[in-house]
N, C-alpha and C. Protein backbone atom coordinates (compact mmCIF):
# COMPACT_ATOMS: atom_id res chain seq x y z
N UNK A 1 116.46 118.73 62.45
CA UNK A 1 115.63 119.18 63.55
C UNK A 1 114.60 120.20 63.07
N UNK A 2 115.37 121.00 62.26
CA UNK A 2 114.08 122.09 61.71
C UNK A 2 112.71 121.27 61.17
N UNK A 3 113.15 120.66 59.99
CA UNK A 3 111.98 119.64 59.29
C UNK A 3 111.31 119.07 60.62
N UNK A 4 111.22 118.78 61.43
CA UNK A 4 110.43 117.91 62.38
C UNK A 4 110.20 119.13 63.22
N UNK A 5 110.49 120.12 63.43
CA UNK A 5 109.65 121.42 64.40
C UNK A 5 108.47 121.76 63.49
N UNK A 6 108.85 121.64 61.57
CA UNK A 6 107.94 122.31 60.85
C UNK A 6 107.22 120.96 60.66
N UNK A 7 106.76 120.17 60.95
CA UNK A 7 106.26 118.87 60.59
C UNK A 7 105.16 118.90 61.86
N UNK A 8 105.70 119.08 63.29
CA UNK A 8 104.88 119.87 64.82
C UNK A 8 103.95 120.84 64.39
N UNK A 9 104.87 122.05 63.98
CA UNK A 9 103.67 123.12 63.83
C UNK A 9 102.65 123.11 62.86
N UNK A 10 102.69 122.23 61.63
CA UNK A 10 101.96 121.93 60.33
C UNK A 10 100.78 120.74 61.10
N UNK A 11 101.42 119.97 61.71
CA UNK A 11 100.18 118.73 62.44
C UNK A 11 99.34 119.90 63.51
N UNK A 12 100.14 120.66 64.12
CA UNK A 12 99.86 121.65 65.18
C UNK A 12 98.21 122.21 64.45
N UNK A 13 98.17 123.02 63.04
CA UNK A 13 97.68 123.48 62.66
C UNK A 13 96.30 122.86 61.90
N UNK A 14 96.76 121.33 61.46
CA UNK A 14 95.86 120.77 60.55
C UNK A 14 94.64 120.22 61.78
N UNK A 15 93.20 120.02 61.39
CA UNK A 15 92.28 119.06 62.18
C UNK A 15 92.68 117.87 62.29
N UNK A 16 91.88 117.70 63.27
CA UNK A 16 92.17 116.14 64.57
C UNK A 16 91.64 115.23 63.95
N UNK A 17 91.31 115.12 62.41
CA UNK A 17 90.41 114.13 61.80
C UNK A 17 90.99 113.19 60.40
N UNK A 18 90.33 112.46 60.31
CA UNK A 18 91.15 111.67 58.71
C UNK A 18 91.49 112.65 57.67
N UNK A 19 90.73 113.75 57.50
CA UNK A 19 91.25 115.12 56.59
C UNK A 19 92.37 115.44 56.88
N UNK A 20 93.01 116.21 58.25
CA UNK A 20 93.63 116.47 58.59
C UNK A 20 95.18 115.12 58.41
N UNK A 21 94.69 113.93 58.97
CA UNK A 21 96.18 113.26 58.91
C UNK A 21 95.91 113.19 57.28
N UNK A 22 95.52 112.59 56.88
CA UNK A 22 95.74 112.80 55.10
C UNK A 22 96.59 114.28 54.65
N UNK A 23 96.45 115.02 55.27
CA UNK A 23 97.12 115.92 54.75
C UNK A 23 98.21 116.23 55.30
N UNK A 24 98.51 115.65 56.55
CA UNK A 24 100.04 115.60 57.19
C UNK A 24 100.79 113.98 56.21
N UNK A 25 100.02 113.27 55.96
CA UNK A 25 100.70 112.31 55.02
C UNK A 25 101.02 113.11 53.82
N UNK A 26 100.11 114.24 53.02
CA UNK A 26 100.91 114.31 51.75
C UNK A 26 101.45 115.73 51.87
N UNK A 27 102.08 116.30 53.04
CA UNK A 27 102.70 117.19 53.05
C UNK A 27 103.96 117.46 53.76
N UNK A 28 104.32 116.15 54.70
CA UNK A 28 105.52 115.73 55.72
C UNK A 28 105.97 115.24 54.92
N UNK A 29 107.20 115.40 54.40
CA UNK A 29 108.33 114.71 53.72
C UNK A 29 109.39 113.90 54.86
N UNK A 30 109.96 112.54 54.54
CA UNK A 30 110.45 111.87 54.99
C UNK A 30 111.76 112.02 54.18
N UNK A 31 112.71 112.03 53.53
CA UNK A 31 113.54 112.40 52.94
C UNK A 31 113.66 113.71 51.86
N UNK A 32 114.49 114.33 51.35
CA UNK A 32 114.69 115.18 50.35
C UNK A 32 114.00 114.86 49.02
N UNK A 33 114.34 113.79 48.83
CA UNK A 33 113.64 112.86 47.51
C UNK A 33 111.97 112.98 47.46
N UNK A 34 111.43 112.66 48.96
CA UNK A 34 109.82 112.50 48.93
C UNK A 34 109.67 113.61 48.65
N UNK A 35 110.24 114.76 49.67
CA UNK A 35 110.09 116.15 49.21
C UNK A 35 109.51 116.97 48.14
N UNK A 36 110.97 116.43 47.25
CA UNK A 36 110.14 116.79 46.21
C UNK A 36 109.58 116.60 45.36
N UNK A 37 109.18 115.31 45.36
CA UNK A 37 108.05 114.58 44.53
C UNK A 37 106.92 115.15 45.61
N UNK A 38 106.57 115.35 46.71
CA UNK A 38 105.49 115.91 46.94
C UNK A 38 105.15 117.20 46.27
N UNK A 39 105.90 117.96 46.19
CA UNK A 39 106.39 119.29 45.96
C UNK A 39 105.77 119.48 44.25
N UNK A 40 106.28 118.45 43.58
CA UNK A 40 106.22 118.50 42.32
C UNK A 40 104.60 117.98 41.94
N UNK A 41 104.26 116.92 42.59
CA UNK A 41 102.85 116.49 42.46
C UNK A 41 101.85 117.20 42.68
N UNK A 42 101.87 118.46 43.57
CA UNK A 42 101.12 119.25 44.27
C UNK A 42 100.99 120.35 43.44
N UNK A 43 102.22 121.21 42.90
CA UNK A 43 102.50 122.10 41.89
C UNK A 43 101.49 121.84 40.52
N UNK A 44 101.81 120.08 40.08
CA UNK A 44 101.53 119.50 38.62
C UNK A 44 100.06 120.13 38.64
N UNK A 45 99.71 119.59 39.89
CA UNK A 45 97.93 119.46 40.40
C UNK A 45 97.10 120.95 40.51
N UNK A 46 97.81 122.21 40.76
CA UNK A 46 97.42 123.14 41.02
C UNK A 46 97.40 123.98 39.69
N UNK A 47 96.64 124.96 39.31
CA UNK A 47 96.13 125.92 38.62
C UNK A 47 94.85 127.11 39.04
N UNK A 48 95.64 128.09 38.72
CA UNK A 48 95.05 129.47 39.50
C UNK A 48 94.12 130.17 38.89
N UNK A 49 93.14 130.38 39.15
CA UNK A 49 91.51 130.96 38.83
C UNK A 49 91.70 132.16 39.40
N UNK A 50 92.17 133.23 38.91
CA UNK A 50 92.62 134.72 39.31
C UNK A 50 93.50 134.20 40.82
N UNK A 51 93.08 134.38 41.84
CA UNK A 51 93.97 134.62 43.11
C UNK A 51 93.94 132.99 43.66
N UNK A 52 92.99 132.04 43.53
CA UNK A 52 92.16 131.08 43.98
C UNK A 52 93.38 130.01 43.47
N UNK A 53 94.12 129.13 44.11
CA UNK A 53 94.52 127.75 43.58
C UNK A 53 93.48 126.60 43.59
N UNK A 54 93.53 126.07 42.71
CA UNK A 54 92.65 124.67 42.13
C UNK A 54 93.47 123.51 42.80
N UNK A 55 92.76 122.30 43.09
CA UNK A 55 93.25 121.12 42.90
C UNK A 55 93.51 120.86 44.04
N UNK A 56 94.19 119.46 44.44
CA UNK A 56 94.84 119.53 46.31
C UNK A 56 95.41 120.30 46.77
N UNK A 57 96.30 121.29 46.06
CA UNK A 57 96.54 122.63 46.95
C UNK A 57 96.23 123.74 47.24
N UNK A 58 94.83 123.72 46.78
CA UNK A 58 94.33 124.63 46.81
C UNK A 58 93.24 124.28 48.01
N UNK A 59 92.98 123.20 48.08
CA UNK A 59 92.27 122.29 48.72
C UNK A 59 92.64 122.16 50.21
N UNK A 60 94.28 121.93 50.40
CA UNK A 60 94.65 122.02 51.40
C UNK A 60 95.26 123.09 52.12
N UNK A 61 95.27 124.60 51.48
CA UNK A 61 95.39 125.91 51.86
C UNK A 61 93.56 126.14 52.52
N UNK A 62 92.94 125.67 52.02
CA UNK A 62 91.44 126.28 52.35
C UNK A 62 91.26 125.96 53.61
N UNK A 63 91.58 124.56 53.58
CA UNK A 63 91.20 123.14 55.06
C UNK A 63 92.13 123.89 56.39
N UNK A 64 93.25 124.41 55.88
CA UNK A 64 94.51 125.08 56.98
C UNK A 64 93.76 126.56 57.09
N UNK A 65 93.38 127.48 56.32
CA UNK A 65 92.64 128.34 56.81
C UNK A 65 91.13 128.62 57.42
N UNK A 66 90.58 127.45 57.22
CA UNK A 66 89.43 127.46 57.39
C UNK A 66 89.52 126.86 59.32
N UNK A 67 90.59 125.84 59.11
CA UNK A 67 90.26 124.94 60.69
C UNK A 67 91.59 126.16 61.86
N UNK A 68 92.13 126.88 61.36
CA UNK A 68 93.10 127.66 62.34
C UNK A 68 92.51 128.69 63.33
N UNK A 69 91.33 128.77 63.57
CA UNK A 69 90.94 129.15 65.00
C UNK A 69 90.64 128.37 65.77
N UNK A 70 90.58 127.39 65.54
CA UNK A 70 89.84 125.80 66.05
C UNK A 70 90.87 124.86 66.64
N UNK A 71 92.04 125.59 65.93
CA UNK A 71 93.52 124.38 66.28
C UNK A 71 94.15 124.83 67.63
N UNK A 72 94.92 124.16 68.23
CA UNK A 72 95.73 124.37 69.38
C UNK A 72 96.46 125.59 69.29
N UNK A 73 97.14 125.41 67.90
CA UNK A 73 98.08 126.54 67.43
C UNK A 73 97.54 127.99 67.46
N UNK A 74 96.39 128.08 67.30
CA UNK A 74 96.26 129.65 67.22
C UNK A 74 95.23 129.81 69.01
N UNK A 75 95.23 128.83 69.92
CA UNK A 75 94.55 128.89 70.89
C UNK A 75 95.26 129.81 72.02
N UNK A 76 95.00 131.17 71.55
CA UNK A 76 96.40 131.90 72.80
C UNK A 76 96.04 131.56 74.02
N UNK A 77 94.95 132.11 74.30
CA UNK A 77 94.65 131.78 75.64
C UNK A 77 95.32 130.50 76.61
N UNK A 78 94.67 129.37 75.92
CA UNK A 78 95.15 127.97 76.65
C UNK A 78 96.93 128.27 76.43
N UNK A 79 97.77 128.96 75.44
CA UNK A 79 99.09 128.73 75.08
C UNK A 79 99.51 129.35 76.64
N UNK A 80 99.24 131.06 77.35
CA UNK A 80 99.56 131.76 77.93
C UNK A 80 99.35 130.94 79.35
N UNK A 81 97.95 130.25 79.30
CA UNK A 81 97.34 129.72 80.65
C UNK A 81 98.91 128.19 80.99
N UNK A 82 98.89 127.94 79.96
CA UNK A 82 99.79 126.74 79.82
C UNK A 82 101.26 127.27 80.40
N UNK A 83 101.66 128.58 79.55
CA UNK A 83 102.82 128.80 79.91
C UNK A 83 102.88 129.18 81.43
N UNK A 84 102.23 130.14 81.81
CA UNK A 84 102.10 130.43 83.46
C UNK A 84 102.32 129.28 84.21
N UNK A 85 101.56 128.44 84.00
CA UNK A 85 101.27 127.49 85.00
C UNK A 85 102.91 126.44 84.91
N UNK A 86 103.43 126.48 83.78
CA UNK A 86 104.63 125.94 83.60
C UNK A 86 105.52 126.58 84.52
N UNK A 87 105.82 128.30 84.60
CA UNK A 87 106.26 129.39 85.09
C UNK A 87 106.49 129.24 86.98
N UNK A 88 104.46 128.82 87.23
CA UNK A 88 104.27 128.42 88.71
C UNK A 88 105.08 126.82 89.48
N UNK A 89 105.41 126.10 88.02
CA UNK A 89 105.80 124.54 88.61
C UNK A 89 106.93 124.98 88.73
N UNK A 90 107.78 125.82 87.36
CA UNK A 90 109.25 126.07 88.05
C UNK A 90 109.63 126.54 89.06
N UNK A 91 109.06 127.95 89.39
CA UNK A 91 109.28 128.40 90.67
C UNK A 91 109.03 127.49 92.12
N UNK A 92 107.57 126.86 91.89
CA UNK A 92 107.96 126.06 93.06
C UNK A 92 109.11 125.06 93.42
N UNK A 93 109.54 124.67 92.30
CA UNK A 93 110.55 123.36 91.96
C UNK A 93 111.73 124.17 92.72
N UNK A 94 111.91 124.93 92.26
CA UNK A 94 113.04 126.39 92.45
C UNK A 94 112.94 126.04 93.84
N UNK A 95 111.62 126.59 94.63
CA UNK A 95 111.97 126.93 96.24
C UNK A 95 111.94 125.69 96.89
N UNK A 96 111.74 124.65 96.00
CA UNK A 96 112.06 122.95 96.85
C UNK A 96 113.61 122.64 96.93
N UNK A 97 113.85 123.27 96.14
CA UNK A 97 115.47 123.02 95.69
C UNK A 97 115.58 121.66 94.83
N UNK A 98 114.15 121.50 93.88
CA UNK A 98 113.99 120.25 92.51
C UNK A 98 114.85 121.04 91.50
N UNK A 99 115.07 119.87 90.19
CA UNK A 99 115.23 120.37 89.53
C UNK A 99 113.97 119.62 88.28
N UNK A 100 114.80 119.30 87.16
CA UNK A 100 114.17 118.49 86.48
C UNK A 100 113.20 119.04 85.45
N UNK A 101 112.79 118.27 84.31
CA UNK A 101 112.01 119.09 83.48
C UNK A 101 110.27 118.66 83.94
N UNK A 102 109.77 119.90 83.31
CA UNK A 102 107.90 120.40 83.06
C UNK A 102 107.10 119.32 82.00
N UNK A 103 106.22 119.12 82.62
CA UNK A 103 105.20 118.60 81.68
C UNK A 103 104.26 118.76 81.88
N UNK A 104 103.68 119.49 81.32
CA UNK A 104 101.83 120.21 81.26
C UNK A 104 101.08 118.51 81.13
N UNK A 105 100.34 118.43 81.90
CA UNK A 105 99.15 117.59 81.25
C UNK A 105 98.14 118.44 80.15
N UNK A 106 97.60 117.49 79.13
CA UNK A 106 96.91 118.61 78.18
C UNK A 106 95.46 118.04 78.89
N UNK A 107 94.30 119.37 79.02
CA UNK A 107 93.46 119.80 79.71
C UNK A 107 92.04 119.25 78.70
N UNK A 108 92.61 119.59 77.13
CA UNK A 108 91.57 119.47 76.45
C UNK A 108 92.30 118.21 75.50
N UNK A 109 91.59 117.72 74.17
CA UNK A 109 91.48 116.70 73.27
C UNK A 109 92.49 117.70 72.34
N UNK A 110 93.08 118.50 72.59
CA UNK A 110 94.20 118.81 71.41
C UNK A 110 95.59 118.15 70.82
């Protein structure tokens, strides 16, 4: 379960574009094994220019810092507006005497 929350928040973070899934393909591991052949391929590939990593991982640290104000994940606003309004369905559910689970419709293309 953990691996697939961190697999959410990593897609959460990457762009909505062929960059982005390319890089949820070579960074979601599907078994222990892919793991760490990703792990190891990525390492082989990288070399450090004082603080700076080279190569696809260096490549794909830049793409994750560069697109994280832009992503859902760091969007507080919509997170807080989202949660409230989750907050307002329970309570009403509450004074209907519903039960049942929440589902936000998403507002924007995230």
């Amino acid at each position: 379960m953990c691996s697939r929350m961190a697999a959410s928040i990593l897609k959460g973070a990457l762009p909505k574009n062929e960059d982005g899934k390319r890089a949820a393909q070579e960074l979601v591991a599907e078994t222990e094994e892919d793991y760490e052949e990703k792990a190891v391929r990525l390492g082989k590939d990288c070399v450090y220019e004082g603080h700076r990593a080279t190569g696809r991982l260096g490549e794909l640290r830049k793409m994750l810092y560069e697109y994280r104000w832009k992503s859902a994940l760091y969007d507080t606003k919509r997170w807080v507006r989202d949660l409230e309004e989750a907050y307002a369905i329970a309570w009403r559910r509450w004074e209907e005497g519903k039960g049942g689970d929440i589902w936000l419709h998403p507002q924007r293309g995230f």
